[in-house]
C-alpha atoms as a PDB file:
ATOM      1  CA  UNK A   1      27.866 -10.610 -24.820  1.00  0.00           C
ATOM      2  CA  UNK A   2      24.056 -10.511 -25.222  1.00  0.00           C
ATOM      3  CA  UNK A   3      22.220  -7.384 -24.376  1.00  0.00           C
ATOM      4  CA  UNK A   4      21.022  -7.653 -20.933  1.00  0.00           C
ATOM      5  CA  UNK A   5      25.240  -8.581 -20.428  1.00  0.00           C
ATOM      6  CA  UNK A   6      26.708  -5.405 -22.655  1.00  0.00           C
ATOM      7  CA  UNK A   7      23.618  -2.916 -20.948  1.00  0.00           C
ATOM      8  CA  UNK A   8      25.149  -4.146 -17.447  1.00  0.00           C
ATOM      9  CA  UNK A   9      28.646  -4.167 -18.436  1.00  0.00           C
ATOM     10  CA  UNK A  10      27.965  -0.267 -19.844  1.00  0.00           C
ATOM     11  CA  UNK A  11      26.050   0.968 -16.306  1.00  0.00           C
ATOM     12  CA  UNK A  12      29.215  -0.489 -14.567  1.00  0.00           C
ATOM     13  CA  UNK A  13      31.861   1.053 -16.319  1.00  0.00           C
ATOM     14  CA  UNK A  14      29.754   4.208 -16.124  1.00  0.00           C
ATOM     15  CA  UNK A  15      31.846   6.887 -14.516  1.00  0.00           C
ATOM     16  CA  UNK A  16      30.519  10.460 -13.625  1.00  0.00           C
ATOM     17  CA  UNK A  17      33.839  12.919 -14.118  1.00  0.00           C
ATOM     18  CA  UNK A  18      32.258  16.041 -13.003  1.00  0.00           C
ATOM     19  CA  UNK A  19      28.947  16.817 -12.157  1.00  0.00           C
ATOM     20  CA  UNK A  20      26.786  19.968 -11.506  1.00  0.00           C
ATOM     21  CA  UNK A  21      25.779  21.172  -7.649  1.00  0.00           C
ATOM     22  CA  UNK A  22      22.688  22.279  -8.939  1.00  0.00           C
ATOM     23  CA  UNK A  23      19.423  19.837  -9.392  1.00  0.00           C
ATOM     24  CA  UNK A  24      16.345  20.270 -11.396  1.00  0.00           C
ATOM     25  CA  UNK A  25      14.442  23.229 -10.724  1.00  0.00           C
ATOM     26  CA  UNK A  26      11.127  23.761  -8.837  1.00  0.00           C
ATOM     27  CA  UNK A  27       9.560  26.325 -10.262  1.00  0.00           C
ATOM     28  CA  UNK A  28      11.135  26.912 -13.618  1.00  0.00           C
ATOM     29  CA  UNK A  29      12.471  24.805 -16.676  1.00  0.00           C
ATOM     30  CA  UNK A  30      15.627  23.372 -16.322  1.00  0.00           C
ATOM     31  CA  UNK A  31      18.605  22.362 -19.587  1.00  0.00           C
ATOM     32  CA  UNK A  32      21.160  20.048 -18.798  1.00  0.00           C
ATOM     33  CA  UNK A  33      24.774  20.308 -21.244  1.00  0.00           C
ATOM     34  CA  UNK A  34      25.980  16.897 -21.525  1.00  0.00           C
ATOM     35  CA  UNK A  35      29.168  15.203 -22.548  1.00  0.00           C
ATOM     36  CA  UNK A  36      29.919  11.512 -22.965  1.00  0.00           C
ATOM     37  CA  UNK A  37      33.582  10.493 -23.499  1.00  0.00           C
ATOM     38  CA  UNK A  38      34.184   6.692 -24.678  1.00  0.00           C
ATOM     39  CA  UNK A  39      37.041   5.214 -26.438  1.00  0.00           C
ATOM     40  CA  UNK A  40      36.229   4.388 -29.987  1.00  0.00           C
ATOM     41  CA  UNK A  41      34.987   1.026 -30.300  1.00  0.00           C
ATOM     42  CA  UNK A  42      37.270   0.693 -33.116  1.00  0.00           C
ATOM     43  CA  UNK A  43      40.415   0.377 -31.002  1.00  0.00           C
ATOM     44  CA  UNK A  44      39.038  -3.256 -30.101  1.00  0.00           C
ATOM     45  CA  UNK A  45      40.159  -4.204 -33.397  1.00  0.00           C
ATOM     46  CA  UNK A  46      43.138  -1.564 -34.349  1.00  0.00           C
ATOM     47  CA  UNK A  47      44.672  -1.994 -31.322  1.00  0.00           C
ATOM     48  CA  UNK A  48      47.584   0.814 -32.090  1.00  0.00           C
ATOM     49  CA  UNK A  49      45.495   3.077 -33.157  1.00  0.00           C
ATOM     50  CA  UNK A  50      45.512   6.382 -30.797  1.00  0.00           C
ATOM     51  CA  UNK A  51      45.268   7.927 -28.420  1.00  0.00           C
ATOM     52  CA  UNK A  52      41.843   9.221 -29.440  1.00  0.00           C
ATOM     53  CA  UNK A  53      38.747   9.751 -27.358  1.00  0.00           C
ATOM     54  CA  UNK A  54      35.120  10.225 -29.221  1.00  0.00           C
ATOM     55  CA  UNK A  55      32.943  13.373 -27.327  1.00  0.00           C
ATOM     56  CA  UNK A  56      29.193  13.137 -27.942  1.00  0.00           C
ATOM     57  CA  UNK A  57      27.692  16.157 -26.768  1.00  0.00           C
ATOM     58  CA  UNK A  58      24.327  17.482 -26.635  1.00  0.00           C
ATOM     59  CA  UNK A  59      21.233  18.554 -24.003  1.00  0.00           C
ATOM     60  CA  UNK A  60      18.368  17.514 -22.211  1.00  0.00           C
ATOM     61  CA  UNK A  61      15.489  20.165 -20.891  1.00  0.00           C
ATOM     62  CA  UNK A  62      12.801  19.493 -18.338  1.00  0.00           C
ATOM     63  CA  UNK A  63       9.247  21.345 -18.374  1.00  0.00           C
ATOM     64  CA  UNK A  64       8.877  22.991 -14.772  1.00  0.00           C
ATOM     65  CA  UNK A  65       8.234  19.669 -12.975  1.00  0.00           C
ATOM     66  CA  UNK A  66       4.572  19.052 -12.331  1.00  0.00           C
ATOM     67  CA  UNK A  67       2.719  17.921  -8.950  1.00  0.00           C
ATOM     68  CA  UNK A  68      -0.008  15.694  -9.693  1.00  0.00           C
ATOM     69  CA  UNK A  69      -2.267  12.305  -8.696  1.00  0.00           C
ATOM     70  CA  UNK A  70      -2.516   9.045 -10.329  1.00  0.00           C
ATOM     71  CA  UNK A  71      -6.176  10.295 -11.489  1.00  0.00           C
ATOM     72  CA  UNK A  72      -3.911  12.705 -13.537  1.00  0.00           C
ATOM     73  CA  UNK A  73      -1.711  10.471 -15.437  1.00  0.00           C
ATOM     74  CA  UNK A  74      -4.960   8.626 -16.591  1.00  0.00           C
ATOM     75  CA  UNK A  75      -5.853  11.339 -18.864  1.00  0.00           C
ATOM     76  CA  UNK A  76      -2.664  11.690 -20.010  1.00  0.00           C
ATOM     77  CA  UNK A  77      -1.393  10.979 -23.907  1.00  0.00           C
ATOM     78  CA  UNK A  78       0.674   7.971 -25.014  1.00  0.00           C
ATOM     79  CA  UNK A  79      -0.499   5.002 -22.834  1.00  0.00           C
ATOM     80  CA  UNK A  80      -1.903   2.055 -23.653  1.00  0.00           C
ATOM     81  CA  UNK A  81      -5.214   0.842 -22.583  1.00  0.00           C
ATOM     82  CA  UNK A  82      -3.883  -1.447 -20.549  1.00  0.00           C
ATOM     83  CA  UNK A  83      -1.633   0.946 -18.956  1.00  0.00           C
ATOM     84  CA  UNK A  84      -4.658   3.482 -18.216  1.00  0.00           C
ATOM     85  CA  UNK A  85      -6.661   0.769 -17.047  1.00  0.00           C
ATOM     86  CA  UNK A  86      -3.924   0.048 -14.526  1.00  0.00           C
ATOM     87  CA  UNK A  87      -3.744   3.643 -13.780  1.00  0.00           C
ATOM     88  CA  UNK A  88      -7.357   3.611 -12.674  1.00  0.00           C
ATOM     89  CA  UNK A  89      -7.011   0.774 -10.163  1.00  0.00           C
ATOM     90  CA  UNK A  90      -4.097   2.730  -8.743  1.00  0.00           C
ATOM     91  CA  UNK A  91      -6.425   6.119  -9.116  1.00  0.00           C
ATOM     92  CA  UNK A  92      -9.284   4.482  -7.334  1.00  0.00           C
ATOM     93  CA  UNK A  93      -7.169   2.444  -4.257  1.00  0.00           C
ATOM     94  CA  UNK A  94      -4.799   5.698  -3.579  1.00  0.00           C
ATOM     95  CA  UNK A  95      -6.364   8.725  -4.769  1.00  0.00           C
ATOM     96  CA  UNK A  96      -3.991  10.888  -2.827  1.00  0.00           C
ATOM     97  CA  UNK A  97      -0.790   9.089  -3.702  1.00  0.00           C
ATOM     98  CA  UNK A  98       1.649  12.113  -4.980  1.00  0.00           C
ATOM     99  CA  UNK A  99       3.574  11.636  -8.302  1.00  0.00           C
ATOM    100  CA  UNK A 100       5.950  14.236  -9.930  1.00  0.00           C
ATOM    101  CA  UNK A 101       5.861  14.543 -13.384  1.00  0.00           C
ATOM    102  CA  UNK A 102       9.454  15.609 -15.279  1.00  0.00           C
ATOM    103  CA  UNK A 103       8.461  16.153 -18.656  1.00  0.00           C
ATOM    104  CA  UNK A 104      11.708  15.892 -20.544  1.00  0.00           C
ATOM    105  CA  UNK A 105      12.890  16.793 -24.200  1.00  0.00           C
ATOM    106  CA  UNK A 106      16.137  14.925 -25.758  1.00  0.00           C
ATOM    107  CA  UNK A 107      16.783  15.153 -29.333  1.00  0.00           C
ATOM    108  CA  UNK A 108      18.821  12.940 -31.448  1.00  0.00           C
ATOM    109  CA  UNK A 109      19.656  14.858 -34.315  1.00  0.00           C
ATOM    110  CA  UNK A 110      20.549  17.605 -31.568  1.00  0.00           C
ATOM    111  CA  UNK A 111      23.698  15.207 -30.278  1.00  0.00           C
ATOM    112  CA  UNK A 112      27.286  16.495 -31.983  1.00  0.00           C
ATOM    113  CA  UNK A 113      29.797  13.794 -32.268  1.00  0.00           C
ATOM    114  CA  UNK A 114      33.762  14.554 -32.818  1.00  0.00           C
ATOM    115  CA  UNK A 115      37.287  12.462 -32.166  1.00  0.00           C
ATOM    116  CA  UNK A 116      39.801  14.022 -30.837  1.00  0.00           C
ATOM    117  CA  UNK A 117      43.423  13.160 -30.295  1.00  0.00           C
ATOM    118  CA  UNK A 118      43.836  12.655 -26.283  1.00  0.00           C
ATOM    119  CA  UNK A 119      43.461  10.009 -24.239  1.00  0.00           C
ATOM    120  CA  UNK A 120      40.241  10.152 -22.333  1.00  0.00           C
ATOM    121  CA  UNK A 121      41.760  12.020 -19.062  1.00  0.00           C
ATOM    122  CA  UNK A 122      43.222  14.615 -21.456  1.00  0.00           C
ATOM    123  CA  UNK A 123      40.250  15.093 -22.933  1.00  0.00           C
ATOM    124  CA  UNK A 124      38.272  15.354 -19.939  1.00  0.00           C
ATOM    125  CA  UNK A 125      40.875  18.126 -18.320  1.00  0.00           C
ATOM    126  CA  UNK A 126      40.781  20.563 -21.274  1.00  0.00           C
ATOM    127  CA  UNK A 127      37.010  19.655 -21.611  1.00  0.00           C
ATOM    128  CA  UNK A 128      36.509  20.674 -17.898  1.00  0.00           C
ATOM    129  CA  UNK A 129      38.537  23.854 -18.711  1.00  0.00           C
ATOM    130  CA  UNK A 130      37.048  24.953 -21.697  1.00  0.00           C
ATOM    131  CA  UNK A 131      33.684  24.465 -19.650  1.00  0.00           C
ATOM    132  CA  UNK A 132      35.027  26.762 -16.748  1.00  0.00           C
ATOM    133  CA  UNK A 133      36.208  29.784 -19.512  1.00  0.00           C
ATOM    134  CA  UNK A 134      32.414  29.475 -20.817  1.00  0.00           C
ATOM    135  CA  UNK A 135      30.809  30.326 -17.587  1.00  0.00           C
ATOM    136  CA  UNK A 136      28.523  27.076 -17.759  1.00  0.00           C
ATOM    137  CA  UNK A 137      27.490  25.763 -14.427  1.00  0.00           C
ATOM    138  CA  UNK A 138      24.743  22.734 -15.388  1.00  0.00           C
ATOM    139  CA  UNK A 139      27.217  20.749 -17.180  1.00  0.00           C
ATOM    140  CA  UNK A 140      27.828  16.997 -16.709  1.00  0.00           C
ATOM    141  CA  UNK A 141      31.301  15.105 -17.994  1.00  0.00           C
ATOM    142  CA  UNK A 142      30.614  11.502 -18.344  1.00  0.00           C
ATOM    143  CA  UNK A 143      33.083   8.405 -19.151  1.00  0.00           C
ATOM    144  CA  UNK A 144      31.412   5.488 -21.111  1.00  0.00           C
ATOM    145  CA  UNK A 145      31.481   3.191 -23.842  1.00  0.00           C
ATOM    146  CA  UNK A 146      31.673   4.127 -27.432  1.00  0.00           C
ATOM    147  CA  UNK A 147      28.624   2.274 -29.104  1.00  0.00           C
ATOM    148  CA  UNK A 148      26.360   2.048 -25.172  1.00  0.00           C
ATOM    149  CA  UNK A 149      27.446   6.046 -24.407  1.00  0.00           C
ATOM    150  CA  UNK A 150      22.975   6.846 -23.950  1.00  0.00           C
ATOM    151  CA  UNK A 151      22.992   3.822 -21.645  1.00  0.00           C
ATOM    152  CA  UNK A 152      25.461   5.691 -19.271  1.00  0.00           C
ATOM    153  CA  UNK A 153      23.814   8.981 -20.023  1.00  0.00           C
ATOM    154  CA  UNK A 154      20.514   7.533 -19.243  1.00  0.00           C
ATOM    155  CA  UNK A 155      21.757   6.230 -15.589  1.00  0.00           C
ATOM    156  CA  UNK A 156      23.019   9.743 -14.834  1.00  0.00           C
ATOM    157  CA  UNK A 157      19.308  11.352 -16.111  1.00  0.00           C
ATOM    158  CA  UNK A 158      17.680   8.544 -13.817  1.00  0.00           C
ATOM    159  CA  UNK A 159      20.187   9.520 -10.599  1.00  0.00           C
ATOM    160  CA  UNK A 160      19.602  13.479 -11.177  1.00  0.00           C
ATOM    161  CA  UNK A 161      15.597  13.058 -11.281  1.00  0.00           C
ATOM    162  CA  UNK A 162      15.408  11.029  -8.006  1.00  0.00           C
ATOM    163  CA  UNK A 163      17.904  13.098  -6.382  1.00  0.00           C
ATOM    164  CA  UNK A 164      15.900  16.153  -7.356  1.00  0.00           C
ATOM    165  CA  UNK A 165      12.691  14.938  -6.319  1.00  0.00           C
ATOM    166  CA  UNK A 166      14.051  13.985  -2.810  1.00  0.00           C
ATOM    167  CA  UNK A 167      16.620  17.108  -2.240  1.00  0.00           C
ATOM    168  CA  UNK A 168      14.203  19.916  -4.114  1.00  0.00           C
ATOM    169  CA  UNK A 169      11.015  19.079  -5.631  1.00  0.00           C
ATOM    170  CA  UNK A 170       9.544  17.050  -2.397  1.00  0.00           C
ATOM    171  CA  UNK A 171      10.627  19.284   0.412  1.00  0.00           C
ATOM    172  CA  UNK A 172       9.753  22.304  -1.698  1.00  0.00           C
ATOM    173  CA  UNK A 173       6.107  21.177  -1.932  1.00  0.00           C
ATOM    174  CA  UNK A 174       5.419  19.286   1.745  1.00  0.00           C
ATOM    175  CA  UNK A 175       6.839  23.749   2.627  1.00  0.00           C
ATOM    176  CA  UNK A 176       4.412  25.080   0.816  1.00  0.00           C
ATOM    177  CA  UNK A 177       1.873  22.535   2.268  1.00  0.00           C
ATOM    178  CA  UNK A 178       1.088  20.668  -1.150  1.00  0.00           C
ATOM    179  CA  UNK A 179       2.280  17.375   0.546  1.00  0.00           C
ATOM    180  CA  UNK A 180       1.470  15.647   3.356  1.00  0.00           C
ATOM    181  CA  UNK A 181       2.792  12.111   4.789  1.00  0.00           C
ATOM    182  CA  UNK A 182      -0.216   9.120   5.012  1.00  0.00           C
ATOM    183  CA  UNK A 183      -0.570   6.411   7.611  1.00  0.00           C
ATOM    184  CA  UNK A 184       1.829   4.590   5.715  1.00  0.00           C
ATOM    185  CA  UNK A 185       4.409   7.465   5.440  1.00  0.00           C
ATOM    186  CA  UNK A 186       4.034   7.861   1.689  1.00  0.00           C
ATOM    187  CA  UNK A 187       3.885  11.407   0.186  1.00  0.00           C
ATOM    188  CA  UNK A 188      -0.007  12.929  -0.157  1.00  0.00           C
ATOM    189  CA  UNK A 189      -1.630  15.265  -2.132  1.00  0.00           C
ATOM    190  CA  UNK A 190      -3.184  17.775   0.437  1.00  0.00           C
ATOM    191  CA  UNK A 191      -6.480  19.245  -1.392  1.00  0.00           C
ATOM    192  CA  UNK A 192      -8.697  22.126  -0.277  1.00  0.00           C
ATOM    193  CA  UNK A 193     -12.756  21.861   0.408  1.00  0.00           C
ATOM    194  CA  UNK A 194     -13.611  21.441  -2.808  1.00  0.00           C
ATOM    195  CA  UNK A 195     -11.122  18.625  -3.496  1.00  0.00           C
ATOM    196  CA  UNK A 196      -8.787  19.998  -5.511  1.00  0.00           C
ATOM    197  CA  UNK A 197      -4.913  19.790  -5.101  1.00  0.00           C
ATOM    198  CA  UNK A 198      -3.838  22.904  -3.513  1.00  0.00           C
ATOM    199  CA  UNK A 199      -0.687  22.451  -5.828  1.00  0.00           C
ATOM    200  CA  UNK A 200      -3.328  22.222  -8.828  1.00  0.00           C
ATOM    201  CA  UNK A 201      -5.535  25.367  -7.682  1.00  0.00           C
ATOM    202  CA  UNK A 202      -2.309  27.451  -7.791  1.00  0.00           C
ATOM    203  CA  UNK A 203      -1.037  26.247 -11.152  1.00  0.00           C
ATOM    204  CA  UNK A 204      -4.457  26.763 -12.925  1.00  0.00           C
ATOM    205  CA  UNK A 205      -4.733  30.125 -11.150  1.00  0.00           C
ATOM    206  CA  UNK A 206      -1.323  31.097 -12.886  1.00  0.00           C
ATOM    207  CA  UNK A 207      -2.436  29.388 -15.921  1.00  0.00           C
ATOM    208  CA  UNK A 208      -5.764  31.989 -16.128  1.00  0.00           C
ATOM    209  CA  UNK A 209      -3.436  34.726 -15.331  1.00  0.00           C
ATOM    210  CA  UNK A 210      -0.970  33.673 -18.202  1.00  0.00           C
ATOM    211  CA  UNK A 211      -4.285  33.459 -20.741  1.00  0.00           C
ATOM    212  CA  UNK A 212      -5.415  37.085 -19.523  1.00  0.00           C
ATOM    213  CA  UNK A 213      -2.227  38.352 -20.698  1.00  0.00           C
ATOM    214  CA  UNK A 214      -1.922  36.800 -23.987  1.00  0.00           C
ATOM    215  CA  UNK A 215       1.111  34.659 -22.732  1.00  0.00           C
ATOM    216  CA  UNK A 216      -0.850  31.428 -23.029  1.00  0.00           C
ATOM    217  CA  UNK A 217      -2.694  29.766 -25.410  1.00  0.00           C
ATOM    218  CA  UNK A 218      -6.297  28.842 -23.899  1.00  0.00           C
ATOM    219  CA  UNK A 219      -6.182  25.502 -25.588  1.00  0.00           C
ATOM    220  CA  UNK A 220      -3.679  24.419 -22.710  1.00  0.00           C
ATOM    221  CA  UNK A 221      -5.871  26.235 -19.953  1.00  0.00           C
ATOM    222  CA  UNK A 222      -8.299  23.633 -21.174  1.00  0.00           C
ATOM    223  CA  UNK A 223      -6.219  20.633 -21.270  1.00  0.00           C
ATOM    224  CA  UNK A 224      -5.040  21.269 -17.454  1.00  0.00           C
ATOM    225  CA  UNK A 225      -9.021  21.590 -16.636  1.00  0.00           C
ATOM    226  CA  UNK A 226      -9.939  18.821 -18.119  1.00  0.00           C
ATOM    227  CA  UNK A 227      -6.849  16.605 -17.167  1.00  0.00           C
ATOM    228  CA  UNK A 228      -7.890  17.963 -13.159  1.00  0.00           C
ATOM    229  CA  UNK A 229     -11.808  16.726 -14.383  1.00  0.00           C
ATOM    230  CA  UNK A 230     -12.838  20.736 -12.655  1.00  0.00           C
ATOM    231  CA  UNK A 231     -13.553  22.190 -16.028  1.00  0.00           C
ATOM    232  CA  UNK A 232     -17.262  22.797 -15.199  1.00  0.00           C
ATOM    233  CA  UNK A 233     -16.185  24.602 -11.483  1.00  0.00           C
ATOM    234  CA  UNK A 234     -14.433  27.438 -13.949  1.00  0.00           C
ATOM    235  CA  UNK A 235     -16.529  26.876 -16.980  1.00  0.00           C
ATOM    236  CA  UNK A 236     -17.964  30.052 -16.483  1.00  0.00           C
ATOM    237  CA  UNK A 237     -14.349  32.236 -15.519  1.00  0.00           C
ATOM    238  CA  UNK A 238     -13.072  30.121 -18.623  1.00  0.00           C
ATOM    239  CA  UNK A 239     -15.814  31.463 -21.223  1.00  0.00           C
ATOM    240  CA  UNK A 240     -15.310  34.659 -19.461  1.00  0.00           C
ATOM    241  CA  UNK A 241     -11.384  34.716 -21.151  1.00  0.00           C
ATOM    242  CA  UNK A 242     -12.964  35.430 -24.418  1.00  0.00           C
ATOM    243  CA  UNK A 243     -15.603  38.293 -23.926  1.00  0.00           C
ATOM    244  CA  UNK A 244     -14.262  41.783 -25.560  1.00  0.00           C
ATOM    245  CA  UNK A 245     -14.088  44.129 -22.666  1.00  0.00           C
END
């Protein structure tokens, strides 16, 4: 099979064999455990070899998600110029059009691989048990294939952000009054007189807050100024960080 063939034939035998109740979280960072279970790719060819199941396990952490407009994302790292440029059309025809942002972090050389000698339900039982004995609760169990396991992985990441953002992040925010609905439905960034996102005004507000105390680094204060283009409307509060008392 070519690629586009073995990536479809991977999301199809993709099975989820237990899942956590919980979603991503609002207003704090979020790790996911995560276990992939796939029958060795070897068996294809040693056909009486078994029963054996490899377990790939590993994590996935979120920053606290992050409320923002496509004006945002323009100032944002790791585009191209083409992609920013595309970003400022967008920017400039639907400057209210709300985005969330779910910064994630997934490391390879994080990922622990073992074979063990059960079939892949037997596995998945005392897997399920040992996870239960532990006390973990945001835990997902997945059943793929041996040398495609991050494609299935990957579908389940993709599932748990939109469900998230529809169940938590969304509702959360149109609560607090961060979101509205436009004339064609869509979500909206609701700003105050001076134009800024009311979601914005209360992160930065917390960000000064965390500087005062010494619990963040100014550098990032700056970055979320900037990024917002309001640096010069708390230049002055911003300089004020650094003046011994």
């Amino acid at each position: 099979m070519n690629s586009p063939e073995r990536i479809k034939y991977a999301l199809e035998e993709t099975e989820i064999l237990r899942s956590p109740d919980g979603l991503i979280s609002t207003n704090s960072a979020t790790t996911l455990h995560f276990y992939v279970l796939a029958e060795p790719a070897y068996h294809e060819v040693f056909k009486n070899e078994g029963p054996e199941t490899k377990v790939r396990r590993g994590k996935i952490s979120w920053e606290k998600p992050k409320l923002l407009t496509p004006g945002y994302l323009v100032d944002m790292e790791g585009f191209s110029s083409e992609a920013r440029e595309a970003m400022k059309l967008i920017a400039r025809q639907n400057p209210d059009l709300a985005g969330v942002l779910y910064k994630m972090r997934y490391k390879r050389e994080e990922e622990h691989t073992s074979t063990v000698s059960y079939d892949i339900n037997e596995t998945f039982k005392r897997l399920e048990r040992r996870i239960e004995d532990e006390g973990k609760d945001f835990v997902v169990i997945i059943k793929g294939i041996d040398e495609l396991w991050d494609v299935s992985l990957t579908k389940y990441v993709q599932e748990l952000i939109i469900k998230s953002a529809y169940k938590s992040q969304l509702p959360y925010y149109e609560n607090k009054g961060f979101l509205r609905r436009d004339e064609r439905g869509l979500p909206a960034i609701t700003r105050n007189l001076e134009g800024l996102p009311l979601a914005a005004k209360e992160e930065i507000e917390k960000m000064f807050a965390e500087v005062k105390s010494g619990v963040l680094d100014p550098a990032k204060l700056k970055q979320e100024l900037d990024q917002w283009g309001v640096f010069r409307a708390y230049e002055d509060r911003f300089f004020d960080l650094f003046k011994k008392e």
